[in-house]
C-alpha atoms as a PDB file:
ATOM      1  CA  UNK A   1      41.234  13.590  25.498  1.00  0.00           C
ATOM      2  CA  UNK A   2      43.927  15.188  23.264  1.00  0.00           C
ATOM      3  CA  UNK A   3      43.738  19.157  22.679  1.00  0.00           C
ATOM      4  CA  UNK A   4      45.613  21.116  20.402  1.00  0.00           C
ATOM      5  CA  UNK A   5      48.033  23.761  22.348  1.00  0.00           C
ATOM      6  CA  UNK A   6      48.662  24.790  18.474  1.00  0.00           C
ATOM      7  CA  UNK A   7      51.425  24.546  16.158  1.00  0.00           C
ATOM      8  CA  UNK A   8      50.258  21.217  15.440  1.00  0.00           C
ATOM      9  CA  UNK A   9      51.038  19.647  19.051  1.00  0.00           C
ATOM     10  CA  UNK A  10      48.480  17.372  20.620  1.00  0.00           C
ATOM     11  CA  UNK A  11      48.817  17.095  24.293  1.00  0.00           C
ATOM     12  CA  UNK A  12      46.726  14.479  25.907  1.00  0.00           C
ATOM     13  CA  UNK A  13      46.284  13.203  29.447  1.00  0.00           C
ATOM     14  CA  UNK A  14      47.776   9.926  30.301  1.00  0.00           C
ATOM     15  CA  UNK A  15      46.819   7.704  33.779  1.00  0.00           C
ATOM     16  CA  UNK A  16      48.833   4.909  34.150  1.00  0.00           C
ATOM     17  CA  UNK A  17      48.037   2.493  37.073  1.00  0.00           C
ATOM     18  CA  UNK A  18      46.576  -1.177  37.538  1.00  0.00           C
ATOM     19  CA  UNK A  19      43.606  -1.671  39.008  1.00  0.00           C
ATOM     20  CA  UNK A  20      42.986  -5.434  39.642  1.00  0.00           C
ATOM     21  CA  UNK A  21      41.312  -7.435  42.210  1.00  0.00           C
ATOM     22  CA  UNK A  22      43.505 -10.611  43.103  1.00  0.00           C
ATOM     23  CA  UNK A  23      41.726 -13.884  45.370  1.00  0.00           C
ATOM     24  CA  UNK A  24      43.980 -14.307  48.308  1.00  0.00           C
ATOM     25  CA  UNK A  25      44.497 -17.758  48.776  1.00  0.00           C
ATOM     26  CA  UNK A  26      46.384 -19.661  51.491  1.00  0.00           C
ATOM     27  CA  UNK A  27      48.860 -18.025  52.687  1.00  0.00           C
ATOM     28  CA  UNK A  28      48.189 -14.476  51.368  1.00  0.00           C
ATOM     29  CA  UNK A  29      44.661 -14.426  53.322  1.00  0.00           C
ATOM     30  CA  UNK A  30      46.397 -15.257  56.665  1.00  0.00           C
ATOM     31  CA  UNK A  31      48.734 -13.136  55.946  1.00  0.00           C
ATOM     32  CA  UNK A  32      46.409  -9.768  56.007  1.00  0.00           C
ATOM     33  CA  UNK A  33      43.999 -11.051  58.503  1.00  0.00           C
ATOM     34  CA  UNK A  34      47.500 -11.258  60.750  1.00  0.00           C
ATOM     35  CA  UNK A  35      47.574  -7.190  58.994  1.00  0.00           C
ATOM     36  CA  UNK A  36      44.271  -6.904  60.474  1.00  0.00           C
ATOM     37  CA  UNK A  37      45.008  -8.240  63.509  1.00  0.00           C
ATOM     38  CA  UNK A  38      48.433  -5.919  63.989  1.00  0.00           C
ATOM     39  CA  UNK A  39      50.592  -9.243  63.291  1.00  0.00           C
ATOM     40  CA  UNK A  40      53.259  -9.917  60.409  1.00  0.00           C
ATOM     41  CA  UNK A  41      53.784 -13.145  59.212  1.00  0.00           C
ATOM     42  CA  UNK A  42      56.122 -14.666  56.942  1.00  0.00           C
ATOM     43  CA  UNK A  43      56.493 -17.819  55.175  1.00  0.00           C
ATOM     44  CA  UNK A  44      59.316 -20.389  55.861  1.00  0.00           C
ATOM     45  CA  UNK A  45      61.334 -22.078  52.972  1.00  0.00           C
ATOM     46  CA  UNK A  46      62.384 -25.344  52.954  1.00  0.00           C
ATOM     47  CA  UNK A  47      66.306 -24.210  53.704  1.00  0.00           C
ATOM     48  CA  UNK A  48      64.599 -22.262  56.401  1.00  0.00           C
ATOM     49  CA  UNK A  49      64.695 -18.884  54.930  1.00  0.00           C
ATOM     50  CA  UNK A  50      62.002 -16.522  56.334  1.00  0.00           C
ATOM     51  CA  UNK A  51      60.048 -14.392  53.511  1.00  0.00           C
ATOM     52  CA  UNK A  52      58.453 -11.244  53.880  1.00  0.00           C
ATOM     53  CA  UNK A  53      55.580 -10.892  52.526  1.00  0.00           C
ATOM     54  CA  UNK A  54      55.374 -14.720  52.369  1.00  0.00           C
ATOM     55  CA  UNK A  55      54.882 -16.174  48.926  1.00  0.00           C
ATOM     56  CA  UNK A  56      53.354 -19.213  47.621  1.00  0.00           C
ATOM     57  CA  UNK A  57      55.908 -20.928  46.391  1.00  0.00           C
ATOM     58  CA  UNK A  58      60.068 -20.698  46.894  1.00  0.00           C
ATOM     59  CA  UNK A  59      61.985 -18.252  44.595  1.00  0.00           C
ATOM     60  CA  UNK A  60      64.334 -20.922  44.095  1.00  0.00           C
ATOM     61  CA  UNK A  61      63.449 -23.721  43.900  1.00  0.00           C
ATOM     62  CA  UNK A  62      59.416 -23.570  43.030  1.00  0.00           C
ATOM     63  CA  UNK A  63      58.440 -25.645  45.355  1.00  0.00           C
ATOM     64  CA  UNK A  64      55.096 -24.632  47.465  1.00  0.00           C
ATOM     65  CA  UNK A  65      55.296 -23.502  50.707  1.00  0.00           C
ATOM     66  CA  UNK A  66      52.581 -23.496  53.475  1.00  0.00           C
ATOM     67  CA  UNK A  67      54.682 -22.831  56.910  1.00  0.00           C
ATOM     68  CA  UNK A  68      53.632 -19.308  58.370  1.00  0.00           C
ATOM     69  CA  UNK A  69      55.518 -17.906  60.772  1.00  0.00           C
ATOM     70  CA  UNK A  70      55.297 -14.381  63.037  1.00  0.00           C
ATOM     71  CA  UNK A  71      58.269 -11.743  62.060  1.00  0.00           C
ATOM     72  CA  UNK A  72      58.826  -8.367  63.052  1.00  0.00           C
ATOM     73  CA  UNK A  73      57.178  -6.288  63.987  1.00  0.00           C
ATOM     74  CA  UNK A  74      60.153  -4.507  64.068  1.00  0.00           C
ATOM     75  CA  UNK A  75      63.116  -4.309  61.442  1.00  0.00           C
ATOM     76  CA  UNK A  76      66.134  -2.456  59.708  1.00  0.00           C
ATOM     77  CA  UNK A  77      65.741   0.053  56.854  1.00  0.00           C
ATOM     78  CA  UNK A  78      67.983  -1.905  53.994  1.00  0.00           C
ATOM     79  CA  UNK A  79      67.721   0.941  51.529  1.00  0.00           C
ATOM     80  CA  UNK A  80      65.400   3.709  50.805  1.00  0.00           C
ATOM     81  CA  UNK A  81      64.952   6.643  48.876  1.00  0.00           C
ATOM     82  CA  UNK A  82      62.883   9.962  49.803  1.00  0.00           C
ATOM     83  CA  UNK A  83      59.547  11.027  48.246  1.00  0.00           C
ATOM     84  CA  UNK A  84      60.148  14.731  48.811  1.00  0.00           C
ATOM     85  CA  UNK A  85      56.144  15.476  47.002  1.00  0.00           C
ATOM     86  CA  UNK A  86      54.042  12.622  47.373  1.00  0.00           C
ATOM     87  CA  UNK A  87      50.790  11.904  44.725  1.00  0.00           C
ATOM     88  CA  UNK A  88      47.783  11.502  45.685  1.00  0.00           C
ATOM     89  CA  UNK A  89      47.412   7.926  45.789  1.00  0.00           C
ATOM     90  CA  UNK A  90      50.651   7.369  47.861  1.00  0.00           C
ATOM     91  CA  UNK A  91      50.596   6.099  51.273  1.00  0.00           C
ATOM     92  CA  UNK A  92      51.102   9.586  53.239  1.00  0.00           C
ATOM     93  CA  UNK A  93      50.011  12.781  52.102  1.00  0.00           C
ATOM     94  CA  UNK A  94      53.203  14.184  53.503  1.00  0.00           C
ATOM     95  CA  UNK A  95      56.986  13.722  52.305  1.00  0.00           C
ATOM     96  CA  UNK A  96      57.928  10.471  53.284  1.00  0.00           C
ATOM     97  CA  UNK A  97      60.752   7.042  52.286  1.00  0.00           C
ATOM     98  CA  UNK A  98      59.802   4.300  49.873  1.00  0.00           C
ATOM     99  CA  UNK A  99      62.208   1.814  52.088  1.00  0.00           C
ATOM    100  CA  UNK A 100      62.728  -2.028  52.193  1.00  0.00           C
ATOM    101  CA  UNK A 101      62.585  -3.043  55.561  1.00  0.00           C
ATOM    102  CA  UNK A 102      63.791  -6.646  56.783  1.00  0.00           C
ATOM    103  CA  UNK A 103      61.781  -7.303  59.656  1.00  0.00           C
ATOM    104  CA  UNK A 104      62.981  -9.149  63.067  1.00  0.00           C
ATOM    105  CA  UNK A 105      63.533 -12.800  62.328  1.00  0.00           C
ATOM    106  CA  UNK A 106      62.789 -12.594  57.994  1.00  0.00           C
ATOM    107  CA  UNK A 107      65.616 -13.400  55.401  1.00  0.00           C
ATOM    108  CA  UNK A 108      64.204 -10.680  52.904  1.00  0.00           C
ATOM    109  CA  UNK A 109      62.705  -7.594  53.181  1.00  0.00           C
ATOM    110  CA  UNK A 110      59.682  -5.815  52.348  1.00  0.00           C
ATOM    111  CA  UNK A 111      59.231  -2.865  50.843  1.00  0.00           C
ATOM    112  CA  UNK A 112      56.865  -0.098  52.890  1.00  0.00           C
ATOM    113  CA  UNK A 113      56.660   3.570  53.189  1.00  0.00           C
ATOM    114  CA  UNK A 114      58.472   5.319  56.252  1.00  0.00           C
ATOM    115  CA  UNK A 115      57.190   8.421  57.821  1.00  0.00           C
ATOM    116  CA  UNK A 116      60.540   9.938  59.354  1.00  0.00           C
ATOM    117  CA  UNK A 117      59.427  13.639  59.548  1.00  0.00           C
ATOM    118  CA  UNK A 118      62.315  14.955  57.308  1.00  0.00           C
ATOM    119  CA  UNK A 119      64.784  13.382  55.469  1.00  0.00           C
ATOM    120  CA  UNK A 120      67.917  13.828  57.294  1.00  0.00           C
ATOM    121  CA  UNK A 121      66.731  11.944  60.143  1.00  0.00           C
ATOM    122  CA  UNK A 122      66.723   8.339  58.122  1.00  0.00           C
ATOM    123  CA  UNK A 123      69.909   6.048  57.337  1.00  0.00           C
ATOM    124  CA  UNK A 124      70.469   2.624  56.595  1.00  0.00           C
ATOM    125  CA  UNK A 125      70.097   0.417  59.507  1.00  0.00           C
ATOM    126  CA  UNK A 126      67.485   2.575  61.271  1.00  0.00           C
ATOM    127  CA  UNK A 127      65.371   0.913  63.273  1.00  0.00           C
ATOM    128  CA  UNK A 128      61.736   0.583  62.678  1.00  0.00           C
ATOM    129  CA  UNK A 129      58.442  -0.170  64.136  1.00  0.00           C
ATOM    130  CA  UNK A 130      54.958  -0.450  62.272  1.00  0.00           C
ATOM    131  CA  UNK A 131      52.233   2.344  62.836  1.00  0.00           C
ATOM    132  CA  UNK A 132      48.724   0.270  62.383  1.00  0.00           C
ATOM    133  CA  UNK A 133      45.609   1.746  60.698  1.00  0.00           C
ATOM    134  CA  UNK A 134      43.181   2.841  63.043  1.00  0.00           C
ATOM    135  CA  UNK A 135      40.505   1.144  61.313  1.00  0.00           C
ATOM    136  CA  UNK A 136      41.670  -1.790  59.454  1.00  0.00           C
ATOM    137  CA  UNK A 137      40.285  -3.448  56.993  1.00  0.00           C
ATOM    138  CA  UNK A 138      42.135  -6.513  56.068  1.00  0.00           C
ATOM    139  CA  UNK A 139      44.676  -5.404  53.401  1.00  0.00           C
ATOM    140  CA  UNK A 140      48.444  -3.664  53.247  1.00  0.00           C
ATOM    141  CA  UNK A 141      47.471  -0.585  54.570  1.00  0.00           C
ATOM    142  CA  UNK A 142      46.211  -2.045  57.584  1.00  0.00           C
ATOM    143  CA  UNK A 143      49.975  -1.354  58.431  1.00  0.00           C
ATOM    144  CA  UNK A 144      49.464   2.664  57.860  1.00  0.00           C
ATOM    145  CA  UNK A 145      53.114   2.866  57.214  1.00  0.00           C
ATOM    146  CA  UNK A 146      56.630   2.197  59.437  1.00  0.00           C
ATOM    147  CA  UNK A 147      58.240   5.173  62.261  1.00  0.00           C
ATOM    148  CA  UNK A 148      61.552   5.360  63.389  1.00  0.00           C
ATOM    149  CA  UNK A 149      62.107   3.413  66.632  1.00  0.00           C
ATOM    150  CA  UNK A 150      64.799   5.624  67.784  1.00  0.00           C
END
């Protein structure tokens, strides 16, 4: 609802986000029952690249794909960038890294939030381990987040 802060200015509140309910299909509902089940899987390409998350069918080439296979659950923090005041619907209510992550044995990496403490203490190439939810429920944030291994 717009209101007048006078002078003629209209200031009005604007959400933006996307809520949507997707069906999971074949390889993204093993996938999060893996999540569930404090497993990560990936999907293999016909060259034998890994992919993290897996996808239904190959970046490159289109074709489908339908061979799942376990990664992780470690990694390596590819890049990242620190959320010094996190909103309310982000993944910790505490500062935390937006990172991509290429998990043990996957070609590409995924991108998942990082609870380091502070910033100083992350850096490209830092190990990581997952931190599961401690109730899950079949989705992403069944893997709460990633900690430093080190």
């Amino acid at each position: 609802m717009a209101r007048d802060l006078g002078e003629g200015v209209l200031r009005g509140l604007h959400v933006l986000e996307y809520p949507y309910k997707r069906s999971l299909g074949p390889v993204l509902g093993p996938f999060f029952t893996a999540l569930r089940e404090q497993r990560i899987l990936g999907i293999r390409t016909r060259t034998g690249r890994v992919l993290v998350p897996p996808a239904e069918y190959d970046p490159e080439t289109g074709e489908a794909l339908d061979e799942l296979v376990p990664v992780g659950p470690g990694g390596q923090i590819v890049s990242w960038c620190w959320v010094a005041r996190p909103r309310q619907k982000q993944p910790l209510p505490h500062p935390f890294a937006f990172a991509l992550i290429r998990l043990d044995g996957a070609d590409s990496a995924l991108l998942h939030a990082v609870d380091a403490g502070e910033e100083s203490r992350l850096r490209t190439g830092a190990r990581v381990r997952p931190r599961w939810a401690e109730e899950p429920q079949g989705g992403i944030r069944d893997l709460a987040c990633f900690e430093l291994a080190e």
